[in-house]
N, C-alpha and C. Protein backbone atom coordinates (compact mmCIF):
# COMPACT_ATOMS: atom_id res chain seq x y z
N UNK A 1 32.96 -84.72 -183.17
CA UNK A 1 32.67 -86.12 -182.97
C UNK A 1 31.31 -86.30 -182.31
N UNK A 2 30.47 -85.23 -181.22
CA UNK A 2 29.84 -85.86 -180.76
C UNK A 2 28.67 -85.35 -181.45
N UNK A 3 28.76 -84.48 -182.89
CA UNK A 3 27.77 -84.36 -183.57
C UNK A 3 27.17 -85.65 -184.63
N UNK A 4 28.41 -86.25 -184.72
CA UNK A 4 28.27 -87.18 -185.65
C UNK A 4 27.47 -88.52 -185.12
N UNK A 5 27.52 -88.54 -183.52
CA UNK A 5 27.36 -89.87 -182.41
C UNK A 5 25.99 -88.92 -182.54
N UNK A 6 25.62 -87.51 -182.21
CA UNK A 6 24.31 -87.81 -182.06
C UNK A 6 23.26 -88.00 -183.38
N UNK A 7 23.92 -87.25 -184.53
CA UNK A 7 23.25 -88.04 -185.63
C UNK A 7 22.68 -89.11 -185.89
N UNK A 8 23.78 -90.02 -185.70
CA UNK A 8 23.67 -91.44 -185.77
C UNK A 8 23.01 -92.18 -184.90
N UNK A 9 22.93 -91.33 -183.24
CA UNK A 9 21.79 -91.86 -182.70
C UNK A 9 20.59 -91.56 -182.93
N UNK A 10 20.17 -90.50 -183.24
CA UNK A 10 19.15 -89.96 -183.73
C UNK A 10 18.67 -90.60 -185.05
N UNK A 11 19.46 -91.22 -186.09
CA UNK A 11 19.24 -92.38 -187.16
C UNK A 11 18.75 -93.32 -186.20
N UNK A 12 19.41 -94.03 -186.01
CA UNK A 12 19.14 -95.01 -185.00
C UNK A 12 17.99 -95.30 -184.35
N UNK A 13 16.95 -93.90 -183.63
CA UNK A 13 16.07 -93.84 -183.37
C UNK A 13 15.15 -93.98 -184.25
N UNK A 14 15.04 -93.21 -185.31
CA UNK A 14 14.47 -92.30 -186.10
C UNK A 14 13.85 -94.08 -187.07
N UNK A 15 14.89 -95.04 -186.98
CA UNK A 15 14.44 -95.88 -187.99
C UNK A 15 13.62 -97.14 -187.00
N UNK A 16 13.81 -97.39 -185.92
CA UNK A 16 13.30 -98.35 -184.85
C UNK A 16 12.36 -97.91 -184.71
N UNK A 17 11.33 -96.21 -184.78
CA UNK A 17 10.14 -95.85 -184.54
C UNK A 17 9.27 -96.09 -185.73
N UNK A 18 10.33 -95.62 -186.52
CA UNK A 18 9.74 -96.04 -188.50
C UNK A 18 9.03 -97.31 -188.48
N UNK A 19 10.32 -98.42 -188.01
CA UNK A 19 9.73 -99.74 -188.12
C UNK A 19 8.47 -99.87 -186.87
N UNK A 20 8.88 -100.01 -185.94
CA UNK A 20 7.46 -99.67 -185.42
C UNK A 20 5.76 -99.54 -186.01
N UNK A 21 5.96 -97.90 -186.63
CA UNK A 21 5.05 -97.48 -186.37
C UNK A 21 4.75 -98.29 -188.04
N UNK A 22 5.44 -98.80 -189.33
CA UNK A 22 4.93 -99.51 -190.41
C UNK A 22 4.58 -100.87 -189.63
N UNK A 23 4.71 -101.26 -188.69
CA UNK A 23 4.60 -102.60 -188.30
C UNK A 23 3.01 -102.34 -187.42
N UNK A 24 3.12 -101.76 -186.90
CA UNK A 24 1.57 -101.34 -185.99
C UNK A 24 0.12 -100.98 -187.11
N UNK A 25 0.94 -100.71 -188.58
CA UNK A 25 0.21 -99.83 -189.09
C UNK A 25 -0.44 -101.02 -190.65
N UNK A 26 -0.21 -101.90 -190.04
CA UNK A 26 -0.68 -103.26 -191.35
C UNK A 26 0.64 -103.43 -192.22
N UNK A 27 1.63 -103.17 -191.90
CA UNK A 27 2.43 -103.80 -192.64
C UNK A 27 2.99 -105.43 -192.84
N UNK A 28 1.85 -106.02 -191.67
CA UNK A 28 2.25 -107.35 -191.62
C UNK A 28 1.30 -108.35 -191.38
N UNK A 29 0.79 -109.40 -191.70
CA UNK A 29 -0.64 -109.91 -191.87
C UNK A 29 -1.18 -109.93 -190.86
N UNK A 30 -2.33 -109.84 -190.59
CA UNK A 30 -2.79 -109.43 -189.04
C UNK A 30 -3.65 -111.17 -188.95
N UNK A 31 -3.81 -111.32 -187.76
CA UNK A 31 -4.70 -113.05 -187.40
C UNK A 31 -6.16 -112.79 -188.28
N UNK A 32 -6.72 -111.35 -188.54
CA UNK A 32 -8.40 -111.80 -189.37
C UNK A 32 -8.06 -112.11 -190.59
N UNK A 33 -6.27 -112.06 -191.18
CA UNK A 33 -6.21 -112.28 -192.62
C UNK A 33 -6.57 -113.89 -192.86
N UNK A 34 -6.23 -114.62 -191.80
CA UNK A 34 -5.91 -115.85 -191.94
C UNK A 34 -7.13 -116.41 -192.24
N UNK A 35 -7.19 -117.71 -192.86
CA UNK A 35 -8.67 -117.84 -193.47
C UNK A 35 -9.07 -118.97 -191.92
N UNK A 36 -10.48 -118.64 -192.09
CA UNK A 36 -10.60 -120.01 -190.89
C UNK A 36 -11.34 -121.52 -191.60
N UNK A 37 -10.91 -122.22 -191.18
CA UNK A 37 -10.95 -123.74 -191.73
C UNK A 37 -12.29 -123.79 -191.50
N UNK A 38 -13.33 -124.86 -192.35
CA UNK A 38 -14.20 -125.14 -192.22
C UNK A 38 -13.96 -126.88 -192.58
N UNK A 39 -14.49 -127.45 -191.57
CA UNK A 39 -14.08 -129.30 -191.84
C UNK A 39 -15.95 -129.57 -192.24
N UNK A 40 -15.77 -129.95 -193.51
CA UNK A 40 -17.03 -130.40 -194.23
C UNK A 40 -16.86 -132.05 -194.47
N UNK A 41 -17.47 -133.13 -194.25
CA UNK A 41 -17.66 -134.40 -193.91
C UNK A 41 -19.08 -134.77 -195.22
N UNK A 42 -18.32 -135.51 -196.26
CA UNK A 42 -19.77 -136.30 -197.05
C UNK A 42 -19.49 -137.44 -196.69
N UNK A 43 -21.27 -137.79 -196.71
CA UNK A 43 -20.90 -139.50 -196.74
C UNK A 43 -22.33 -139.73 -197.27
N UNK A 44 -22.78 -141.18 -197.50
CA UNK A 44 -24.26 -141.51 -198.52
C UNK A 44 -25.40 -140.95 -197.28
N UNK A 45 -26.21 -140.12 -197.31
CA UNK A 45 -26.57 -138.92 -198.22
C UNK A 45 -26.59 -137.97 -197.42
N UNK A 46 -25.35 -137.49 -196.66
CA UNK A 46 -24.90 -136.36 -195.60
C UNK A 46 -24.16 -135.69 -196.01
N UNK A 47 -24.42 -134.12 -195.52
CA UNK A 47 -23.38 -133.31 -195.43
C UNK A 47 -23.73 -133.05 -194.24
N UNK A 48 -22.18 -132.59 -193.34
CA UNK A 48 -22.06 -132.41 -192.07
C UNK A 48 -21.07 -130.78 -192.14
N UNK A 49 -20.92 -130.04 -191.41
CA UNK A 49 -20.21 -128.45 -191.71
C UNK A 49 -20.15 -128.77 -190.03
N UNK A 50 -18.29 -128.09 -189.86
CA UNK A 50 -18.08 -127.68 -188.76
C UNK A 50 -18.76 -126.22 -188.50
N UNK A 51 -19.17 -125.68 -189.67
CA UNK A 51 -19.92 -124.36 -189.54
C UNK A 51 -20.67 -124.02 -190.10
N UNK A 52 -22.08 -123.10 -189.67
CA UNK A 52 -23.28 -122.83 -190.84
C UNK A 52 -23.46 -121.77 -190.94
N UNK A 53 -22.59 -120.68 -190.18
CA UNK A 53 -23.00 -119.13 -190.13
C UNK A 53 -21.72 -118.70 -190.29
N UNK A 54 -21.61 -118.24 -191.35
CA UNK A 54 -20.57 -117.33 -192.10
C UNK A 54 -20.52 -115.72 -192.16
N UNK A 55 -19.50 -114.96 -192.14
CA UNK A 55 -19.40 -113.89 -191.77
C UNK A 55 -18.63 -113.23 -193.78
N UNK A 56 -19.33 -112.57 -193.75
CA UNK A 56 -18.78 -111.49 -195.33
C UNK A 56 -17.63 -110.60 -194.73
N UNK A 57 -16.76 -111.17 -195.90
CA UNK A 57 -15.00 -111.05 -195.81
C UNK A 57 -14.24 -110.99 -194.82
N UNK A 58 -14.64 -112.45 -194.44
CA UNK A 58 -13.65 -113.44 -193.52
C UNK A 58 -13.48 -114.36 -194.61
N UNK A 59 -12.06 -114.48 -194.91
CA UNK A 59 -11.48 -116.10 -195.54
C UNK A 59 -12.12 -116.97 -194.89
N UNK A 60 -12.55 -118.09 -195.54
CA UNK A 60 -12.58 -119.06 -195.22
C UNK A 60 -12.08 -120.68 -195.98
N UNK A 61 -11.36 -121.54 -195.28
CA UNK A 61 -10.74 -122.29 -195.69
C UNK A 61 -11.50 -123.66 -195.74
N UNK A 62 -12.11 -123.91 -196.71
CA UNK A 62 -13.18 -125.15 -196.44
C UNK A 62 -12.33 -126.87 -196.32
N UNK A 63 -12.34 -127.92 -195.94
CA UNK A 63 -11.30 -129.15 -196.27
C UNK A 63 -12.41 -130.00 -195.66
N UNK A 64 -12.67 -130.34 -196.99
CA UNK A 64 -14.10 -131.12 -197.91
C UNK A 64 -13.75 -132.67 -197.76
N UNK A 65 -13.83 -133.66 -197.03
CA UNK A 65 -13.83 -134.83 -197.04
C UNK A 65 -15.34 -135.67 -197.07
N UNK A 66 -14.47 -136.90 -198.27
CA UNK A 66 -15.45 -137.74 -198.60
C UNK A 66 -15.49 -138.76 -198.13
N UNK A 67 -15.94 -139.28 -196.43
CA UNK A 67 -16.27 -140.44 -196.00
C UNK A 67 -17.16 -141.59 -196.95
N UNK A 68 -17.60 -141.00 -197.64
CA UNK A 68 -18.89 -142.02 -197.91
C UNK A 68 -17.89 -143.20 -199.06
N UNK A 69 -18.51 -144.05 -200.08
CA UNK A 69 -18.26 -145.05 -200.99
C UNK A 69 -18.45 -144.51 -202.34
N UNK A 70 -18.86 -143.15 -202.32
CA UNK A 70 -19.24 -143.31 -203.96
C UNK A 70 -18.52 -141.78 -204.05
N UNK A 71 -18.34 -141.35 -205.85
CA UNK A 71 -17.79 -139.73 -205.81
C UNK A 71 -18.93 -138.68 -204.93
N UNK A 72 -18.42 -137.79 -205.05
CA UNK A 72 -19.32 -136.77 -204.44
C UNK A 72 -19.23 -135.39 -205.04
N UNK A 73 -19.40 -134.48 -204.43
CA UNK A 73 -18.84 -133.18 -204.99
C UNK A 73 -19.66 -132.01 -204.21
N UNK A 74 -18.60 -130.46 -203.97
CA UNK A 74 -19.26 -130.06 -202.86
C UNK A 74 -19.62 -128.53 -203.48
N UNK A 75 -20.52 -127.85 -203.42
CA UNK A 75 -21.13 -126.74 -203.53
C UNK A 75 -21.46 -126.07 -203.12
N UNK A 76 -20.97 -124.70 -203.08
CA UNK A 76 -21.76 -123.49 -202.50
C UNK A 76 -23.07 -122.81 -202.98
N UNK A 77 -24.32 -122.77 -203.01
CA UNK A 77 -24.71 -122.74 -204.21
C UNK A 77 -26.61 -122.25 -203.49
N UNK A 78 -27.62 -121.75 -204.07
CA UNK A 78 -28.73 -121.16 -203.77
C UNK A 78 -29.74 -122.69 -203.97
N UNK A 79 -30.19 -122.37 -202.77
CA UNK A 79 -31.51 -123.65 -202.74
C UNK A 79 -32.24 -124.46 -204.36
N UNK A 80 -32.12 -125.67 -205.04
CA UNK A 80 -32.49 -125.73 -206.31
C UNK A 80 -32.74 -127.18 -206.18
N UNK A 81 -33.92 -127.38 -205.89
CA UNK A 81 -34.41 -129.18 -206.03
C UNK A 81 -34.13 -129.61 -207.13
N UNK A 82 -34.21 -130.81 -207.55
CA UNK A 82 -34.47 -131.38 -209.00
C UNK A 82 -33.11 -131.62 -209.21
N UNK A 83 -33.25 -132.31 -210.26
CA UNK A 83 -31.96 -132.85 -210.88
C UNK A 83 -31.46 -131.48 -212.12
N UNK A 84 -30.36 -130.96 -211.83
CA UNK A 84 -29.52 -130.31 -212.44
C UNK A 84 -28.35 -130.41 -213.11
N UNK A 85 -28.06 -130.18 -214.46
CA UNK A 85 -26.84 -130.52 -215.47
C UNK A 85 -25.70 -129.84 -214.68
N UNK A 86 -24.69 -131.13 -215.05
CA UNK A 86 -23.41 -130.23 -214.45
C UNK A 86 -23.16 -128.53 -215.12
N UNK A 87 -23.73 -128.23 -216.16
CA UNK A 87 -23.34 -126.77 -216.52
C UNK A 87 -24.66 -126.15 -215.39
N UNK A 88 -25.86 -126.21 -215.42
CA UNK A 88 -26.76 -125.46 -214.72
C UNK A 88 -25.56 -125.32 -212.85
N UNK A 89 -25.33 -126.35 -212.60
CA UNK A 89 -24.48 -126.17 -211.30
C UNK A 89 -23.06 -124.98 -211.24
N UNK A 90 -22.68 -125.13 -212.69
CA UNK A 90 -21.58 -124.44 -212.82
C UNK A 90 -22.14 -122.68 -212.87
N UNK A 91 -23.24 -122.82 -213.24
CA UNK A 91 -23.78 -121.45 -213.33
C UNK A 91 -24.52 -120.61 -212.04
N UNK A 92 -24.98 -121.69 -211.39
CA UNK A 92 -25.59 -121.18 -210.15
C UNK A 92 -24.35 -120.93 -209.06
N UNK A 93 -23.64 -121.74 -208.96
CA UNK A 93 -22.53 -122.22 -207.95
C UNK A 93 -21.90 -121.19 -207.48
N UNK A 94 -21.65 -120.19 -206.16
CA UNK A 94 -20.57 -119.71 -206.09
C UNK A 94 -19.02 -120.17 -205.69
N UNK A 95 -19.43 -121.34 -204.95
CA UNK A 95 -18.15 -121.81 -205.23
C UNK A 95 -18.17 -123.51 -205.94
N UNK A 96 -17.17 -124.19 -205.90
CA UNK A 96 -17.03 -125.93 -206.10
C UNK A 96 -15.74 -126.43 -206.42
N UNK A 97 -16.24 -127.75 -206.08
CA UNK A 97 -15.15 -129.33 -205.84
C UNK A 97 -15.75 -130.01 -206.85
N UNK A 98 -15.16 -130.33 -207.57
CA UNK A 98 -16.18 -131.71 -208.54
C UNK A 98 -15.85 -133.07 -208.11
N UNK A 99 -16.51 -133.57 -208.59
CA UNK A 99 -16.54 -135.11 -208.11
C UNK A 99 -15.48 -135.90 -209.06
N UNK A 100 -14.45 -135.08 -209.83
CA UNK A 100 -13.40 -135.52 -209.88
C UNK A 100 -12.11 -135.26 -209.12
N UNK A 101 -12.68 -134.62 -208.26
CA UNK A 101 -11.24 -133.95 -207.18
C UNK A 101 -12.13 -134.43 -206.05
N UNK A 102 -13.40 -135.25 -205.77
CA UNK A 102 -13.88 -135.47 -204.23
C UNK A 102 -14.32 -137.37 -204.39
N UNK A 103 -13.61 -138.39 -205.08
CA UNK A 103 -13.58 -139.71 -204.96
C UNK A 103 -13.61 -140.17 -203.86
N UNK A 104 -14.46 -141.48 -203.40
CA UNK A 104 -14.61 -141.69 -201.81
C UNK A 104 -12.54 -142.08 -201.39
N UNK A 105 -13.04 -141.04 -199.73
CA UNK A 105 -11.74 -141.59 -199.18
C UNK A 105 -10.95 -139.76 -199.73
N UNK A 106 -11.31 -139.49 -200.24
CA UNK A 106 -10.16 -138.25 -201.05
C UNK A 106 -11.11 -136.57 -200.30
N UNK A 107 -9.83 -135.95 -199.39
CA UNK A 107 -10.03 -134.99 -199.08
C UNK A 107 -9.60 -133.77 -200.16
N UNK A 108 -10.34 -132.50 -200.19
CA UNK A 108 -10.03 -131.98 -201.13
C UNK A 108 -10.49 -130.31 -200.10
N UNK A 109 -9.42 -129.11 -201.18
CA UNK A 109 -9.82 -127.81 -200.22
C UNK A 109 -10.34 -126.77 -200.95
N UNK A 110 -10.93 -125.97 -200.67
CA UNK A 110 -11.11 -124.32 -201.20
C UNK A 110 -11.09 -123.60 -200.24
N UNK A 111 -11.26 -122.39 -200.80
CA UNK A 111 -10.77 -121.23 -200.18
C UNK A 111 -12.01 -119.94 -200.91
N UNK A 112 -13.18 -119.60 -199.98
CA UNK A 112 -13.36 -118.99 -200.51
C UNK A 112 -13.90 -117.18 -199.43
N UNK A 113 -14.53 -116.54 -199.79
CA UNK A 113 -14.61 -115.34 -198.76
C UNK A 113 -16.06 -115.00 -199.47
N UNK A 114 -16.99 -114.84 -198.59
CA UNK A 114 -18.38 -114.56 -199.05
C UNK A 114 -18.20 -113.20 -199.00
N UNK A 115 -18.42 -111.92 -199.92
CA UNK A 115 -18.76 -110.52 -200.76
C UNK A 115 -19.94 -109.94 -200.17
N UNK A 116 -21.29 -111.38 -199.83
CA UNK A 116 -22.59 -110.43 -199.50
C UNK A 116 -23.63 -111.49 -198.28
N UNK A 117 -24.18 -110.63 -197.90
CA UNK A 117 -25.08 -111.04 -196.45
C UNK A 117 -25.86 -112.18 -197.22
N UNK A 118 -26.32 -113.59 -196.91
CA UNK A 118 -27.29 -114.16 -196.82
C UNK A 118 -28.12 -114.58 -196.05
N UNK A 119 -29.63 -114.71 -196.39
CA UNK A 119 -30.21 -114.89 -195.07
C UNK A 119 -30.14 -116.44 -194.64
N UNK A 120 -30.71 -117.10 -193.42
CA UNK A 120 -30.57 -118.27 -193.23
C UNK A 120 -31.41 -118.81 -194.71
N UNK A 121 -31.02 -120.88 -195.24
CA UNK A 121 -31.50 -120.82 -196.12
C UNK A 121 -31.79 -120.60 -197.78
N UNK A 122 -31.35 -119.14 -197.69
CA UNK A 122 -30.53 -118.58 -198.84
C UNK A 122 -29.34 -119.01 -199.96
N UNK A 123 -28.82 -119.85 -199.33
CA UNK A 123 -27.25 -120.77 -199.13
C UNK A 123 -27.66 -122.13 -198.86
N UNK A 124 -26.94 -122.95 -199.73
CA UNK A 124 -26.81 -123.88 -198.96
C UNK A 124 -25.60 -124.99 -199.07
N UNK A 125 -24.82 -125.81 -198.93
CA UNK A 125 -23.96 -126.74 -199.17
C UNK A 125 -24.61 -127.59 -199.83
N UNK A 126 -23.86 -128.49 -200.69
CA UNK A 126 -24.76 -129.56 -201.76
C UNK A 126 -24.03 -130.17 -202.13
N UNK A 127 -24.53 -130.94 -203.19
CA UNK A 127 -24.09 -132.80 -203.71
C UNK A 127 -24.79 -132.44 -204.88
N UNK A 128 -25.01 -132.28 -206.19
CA UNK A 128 -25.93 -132.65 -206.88
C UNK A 128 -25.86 -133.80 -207.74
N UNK A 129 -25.20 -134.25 -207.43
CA UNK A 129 -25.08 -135.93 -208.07
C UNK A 129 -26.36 -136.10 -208.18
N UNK A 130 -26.42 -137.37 -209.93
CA UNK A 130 -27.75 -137.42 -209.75
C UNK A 130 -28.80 -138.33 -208.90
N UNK A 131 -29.19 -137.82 -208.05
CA UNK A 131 -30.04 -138.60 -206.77
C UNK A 131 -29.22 -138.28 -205.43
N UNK A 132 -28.69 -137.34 -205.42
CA UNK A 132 -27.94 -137.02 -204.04
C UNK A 132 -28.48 -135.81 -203.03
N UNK A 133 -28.77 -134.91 -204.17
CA UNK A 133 -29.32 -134.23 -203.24
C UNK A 133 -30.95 -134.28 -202.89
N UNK A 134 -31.48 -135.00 -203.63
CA UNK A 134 -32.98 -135.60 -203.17
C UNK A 134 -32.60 -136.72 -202.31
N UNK A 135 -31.65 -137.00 -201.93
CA UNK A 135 -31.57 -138.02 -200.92
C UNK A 135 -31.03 -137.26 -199.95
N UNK A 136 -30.94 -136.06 -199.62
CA UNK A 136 -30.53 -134.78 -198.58
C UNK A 136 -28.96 -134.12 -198.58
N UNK A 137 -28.57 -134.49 -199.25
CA UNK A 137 -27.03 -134.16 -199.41
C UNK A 137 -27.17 -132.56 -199.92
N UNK A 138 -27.77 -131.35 -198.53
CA UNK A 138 -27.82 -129.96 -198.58
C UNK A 138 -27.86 -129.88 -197.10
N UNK A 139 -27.22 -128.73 -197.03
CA UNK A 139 -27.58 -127.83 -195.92
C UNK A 139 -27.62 -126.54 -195.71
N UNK A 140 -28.85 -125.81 -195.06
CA UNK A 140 -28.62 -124.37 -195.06
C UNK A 140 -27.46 -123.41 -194.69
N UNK A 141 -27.00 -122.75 -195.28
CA UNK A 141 -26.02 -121.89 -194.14
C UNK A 141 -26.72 -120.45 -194.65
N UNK A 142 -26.02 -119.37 -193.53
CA UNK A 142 -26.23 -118.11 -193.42
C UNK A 142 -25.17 -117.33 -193.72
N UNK A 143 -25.25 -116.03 -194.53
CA UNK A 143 -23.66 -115.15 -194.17
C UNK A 143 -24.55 -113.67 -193.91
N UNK A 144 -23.94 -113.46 -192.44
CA UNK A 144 -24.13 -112.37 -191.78
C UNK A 144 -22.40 -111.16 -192.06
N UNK A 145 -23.08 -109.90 -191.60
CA UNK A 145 -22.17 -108.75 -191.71
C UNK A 145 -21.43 -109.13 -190.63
């Protein structure tokens, strides 16, 4: 009998260290998985970012609101004056919201994780509606290591 009691304690052990040591060892989402929110604010002819310096592969959770009166639409996307076709945007863009998912009054989200370093500049948030972003609807951001 008391081979069988120590077996079984020895199970007993044997699986509480198991769990343990899979639980210590990433078996369970750790807080850097979680994406961090970014609160982005349009309005006639602003963009506002709770943040401008981004870190490569950190989630990040963007929630894109459109204060202003008219559609909008939000972009991740490389410095580009001038008026641009919605396909030229679709091609440059690494990420986007269109201005059918960003109607004034209508919050909208993405989710995205920057892959590579940019310098300040490099990046920027945007509007390209036509006459929006010549009316300043950009801003620089950075993604550091």
């Amino acid at each position: 009998m008391s081979r069988s009691v120590n077996k079984l304690t020895l199970l007993i052990v044997f699986t509480i260290v198991a769990t343990l040591g899979l639980t210590s060892c990433g078996g369970g989402a750790s807080a850097s998985d979680k994406p961090v929110n970014v609160q982005v604010n349009l309005t006639e002819f602003k963009i506002d970012s709770s943040i401008t310096s981004f870190k490569v592969g950190v989630p990040y959770h963007f929630i894109v609101t459109n204060n202003g009166s008219v559609p909008h639409e939000f972009n991740i996307m490389p410095p580009e004056s001038g008026q641009l076709t919605t396909e030229q945007v679709h091609q440059m863009a690494l990420a986007e919201i269109g201005q059918s998912d960003l109607a004034a009054g209508v919050t909208a989200t993405l989710d995205y994780t920057f892959t590579q370093e940019y310098p300040q500049g490099a990046l920027e948030l945007t509007c390209h509606l036509p006459g929006h972003y010549e009316a300043g609807m950009h801003i620089p951001i950075e993604v550091t290591k």
